[in-house]
N, C-alpha and C. Protein backbone atom coordinates (compact mmCIF):
# COMPACT_ATOMS: atom_id res chain seq x y z
N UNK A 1 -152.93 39.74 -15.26
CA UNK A 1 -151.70 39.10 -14.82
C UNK A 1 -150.51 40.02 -15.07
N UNK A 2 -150.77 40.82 -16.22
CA UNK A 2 -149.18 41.48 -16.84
C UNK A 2 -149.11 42.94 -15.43
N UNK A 3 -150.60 42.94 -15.60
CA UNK A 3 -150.41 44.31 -14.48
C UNK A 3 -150.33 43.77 -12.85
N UNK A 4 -151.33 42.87 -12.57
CA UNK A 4 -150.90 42.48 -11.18
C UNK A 4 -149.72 42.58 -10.91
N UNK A 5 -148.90 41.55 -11.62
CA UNK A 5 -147.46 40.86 -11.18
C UNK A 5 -146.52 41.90 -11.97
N UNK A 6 -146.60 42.99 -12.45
CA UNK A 6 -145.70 43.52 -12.78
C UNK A 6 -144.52 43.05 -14.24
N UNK A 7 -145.02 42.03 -15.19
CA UNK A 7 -144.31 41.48 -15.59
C UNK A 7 -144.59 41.98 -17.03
N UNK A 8 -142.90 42.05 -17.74
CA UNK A 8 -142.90 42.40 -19.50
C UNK A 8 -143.40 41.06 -19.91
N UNK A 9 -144.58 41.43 -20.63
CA UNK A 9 -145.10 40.72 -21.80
C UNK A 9 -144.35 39.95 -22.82
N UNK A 10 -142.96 39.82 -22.85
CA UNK A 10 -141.94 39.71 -23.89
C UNK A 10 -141.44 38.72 -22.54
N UNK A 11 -141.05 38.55 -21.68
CA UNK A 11 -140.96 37.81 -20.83
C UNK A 11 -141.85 36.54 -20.35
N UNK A 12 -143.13 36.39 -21.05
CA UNK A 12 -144.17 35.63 -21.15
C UNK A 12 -144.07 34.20 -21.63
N UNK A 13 -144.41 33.05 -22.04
CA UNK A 13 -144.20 31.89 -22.89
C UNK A 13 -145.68 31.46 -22.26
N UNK A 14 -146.58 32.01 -23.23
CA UNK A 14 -148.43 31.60 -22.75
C UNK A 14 -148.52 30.24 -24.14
N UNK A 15 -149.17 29.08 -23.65
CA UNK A 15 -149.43 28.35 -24.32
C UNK A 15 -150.94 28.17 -23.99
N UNK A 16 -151.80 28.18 -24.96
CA UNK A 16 -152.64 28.19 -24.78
C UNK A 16 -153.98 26.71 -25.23
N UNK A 17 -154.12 25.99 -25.10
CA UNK A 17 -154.22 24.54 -25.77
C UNK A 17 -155.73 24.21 -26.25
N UNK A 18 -156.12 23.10 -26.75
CA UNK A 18 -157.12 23.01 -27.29
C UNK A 18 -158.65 24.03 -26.86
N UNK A 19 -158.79 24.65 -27.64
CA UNK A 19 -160.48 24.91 -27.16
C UNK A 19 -161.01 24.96 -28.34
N UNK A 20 -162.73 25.50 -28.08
CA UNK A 20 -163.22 25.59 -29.35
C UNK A 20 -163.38 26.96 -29.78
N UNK A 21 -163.29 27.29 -30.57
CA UNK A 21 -163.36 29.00 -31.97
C UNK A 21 -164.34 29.14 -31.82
N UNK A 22 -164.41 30.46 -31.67
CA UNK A 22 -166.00 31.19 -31.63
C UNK A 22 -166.55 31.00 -33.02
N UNK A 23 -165.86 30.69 -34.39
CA UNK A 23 -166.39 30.42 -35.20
C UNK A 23 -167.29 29.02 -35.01
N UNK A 24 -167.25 28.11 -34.07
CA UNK A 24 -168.10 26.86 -33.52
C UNK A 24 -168.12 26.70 -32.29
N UNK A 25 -168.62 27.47 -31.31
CA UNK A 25 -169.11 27.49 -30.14
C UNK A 25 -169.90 28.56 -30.13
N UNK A 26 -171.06 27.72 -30.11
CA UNK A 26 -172.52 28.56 -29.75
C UNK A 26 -173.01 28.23 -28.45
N UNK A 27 -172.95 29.12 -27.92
CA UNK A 27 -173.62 29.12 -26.31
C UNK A 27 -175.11 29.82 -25.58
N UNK A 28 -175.33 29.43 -24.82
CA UNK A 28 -177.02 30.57 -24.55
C UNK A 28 -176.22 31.72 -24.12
N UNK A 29 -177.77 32.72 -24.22
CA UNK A 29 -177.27 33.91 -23.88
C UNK A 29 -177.58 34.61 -22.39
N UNK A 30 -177.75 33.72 -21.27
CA UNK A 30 -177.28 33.74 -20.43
C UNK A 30 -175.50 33.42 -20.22
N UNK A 31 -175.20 32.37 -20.63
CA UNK A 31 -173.78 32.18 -20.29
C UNK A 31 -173.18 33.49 -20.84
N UNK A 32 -173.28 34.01 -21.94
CA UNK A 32 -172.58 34.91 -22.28
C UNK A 32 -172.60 36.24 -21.40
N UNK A 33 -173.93 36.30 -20.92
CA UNK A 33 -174.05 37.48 -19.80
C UNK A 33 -173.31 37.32 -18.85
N UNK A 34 -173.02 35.81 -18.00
CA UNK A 34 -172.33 35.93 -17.09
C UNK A 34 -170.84 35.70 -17.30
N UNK A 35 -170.37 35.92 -18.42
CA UNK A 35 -169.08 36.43 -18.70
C UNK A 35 -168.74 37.69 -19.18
N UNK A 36 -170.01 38.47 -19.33
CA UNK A 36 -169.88 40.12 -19.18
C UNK A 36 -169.98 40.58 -17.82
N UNK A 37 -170.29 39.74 -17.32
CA UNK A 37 -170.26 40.10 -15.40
C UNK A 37 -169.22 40.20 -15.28
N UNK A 38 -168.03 39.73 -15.48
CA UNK A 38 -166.85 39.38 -15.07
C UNK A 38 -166.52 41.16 -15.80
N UNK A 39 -165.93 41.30 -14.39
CA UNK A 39 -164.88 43.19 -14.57
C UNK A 39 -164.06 43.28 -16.00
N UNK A 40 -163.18 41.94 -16.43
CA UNK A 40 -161.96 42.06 -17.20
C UNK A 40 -163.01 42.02 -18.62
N UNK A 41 -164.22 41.68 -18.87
CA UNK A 41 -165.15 41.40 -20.15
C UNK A 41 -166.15 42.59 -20.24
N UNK A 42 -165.89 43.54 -19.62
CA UNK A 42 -167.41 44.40 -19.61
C UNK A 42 -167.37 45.06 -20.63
N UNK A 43 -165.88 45.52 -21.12
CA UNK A 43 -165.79 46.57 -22.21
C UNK A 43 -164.93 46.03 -23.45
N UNK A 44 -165.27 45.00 -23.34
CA UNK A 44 -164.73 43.83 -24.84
C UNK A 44 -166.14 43.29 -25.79
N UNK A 45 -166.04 43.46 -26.90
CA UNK A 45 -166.76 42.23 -27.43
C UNK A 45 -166.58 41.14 -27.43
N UNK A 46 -167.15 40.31 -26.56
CA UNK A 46 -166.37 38.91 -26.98
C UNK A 46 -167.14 37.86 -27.12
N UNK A 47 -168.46 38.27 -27.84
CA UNK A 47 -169.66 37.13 -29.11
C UNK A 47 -169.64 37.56 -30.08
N UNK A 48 -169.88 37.24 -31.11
CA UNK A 48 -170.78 37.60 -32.41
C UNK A 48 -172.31 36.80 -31.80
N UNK A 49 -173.28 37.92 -31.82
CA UNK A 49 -174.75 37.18 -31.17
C UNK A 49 -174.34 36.14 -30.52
N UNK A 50 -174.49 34.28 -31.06
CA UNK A 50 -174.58 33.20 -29.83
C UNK A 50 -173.08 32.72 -29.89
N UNK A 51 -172.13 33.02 -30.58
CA UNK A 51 -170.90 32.66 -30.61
C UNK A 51 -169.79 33.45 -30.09
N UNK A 52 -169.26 32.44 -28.69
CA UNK A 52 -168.66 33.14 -27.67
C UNK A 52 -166.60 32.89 -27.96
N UNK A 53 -166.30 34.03 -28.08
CA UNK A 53 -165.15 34.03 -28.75
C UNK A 53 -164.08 33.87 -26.87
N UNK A 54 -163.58 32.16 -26.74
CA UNK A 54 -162.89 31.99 -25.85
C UNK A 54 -161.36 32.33 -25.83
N UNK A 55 -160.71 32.53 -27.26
CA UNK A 55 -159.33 32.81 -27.31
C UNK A 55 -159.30 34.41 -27.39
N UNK A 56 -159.97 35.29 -27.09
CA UNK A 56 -159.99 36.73 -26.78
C UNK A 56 -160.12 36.63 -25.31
N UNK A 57 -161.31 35.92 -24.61
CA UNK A 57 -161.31 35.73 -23.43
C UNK A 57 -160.42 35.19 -22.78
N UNK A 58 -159.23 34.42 -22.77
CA UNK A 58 -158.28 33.82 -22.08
C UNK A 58 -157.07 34.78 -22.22
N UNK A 59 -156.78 35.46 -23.84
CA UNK A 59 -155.82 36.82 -23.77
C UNK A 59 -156.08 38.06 -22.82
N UNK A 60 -157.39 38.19 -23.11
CA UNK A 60 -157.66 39.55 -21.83
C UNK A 60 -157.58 38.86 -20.35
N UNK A 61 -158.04 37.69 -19.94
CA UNK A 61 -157.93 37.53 -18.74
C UNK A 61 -156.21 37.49 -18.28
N UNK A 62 -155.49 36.90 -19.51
CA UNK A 62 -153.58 37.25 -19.02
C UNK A 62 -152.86 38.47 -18.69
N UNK A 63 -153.88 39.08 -19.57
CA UNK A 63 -153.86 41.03 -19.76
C UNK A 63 -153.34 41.08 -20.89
N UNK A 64 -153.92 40.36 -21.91
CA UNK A 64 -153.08 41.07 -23.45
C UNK A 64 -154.61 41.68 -24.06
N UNK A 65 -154.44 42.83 -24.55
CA UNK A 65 -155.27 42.82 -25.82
C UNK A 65 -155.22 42.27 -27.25
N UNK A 66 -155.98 42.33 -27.62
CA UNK A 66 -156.11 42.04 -29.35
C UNK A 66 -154.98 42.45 -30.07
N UNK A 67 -154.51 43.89 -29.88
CA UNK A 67 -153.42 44.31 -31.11
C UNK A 67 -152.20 43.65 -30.21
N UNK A 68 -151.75 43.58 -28.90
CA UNK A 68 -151.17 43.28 -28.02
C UNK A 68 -150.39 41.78 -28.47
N UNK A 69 -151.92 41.26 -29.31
CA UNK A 69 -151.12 39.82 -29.10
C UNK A 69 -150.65 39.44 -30.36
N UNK A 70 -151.07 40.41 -31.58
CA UNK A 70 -149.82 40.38 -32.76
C UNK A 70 -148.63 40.78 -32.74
N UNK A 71 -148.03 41.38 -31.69
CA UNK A 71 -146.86 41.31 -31.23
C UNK A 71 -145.70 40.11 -30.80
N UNK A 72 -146.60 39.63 -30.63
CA UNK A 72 -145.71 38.21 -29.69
C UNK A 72 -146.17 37.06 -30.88
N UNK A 73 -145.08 36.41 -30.55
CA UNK A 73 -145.35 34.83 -31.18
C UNK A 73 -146.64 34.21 -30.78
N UNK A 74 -147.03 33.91 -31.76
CA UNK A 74 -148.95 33.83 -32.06
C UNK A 74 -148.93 32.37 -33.10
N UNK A 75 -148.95 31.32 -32.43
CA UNK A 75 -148.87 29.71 -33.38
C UNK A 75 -150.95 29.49 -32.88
């Protein structure tokens, strides 16, 4: 999103709302494959083995990385 649309990250207000923590979401490991299919996940970790980490996955799909998003207001 930050690169599509051209937009400062600091210009952003992402709310991001209930899900579940990869610390308690265990998923098969098919599903997890077909979210390494996806272009924006190929070169992320984003399980520990069956636990699929969705609040990394919803930052990279906005276009933030990991260090990216200790920058910004993080509730």
């Amino acid at each position: 999103m930050i690169k599509d649309y051209n937009i400062n990250p600091k210009d952003l207000n992402v709310y991001i709302g209930p899900h579940n923590r990869s610390c308690c979401y265990e998923v098969s490991e098919e599903l997890i494959e077909k979210f390494k299919e996806v272009d924006i996940y190929k070169n992320i970790n984003i399980n520990q083995g069956r636990y699929l980490d969705l609040e990394k996955c919803i930052f990279y799909s906005i276009g933030f990385n990991r260090s990216e998003k200790r920058k910004y207001k993080y509730n």
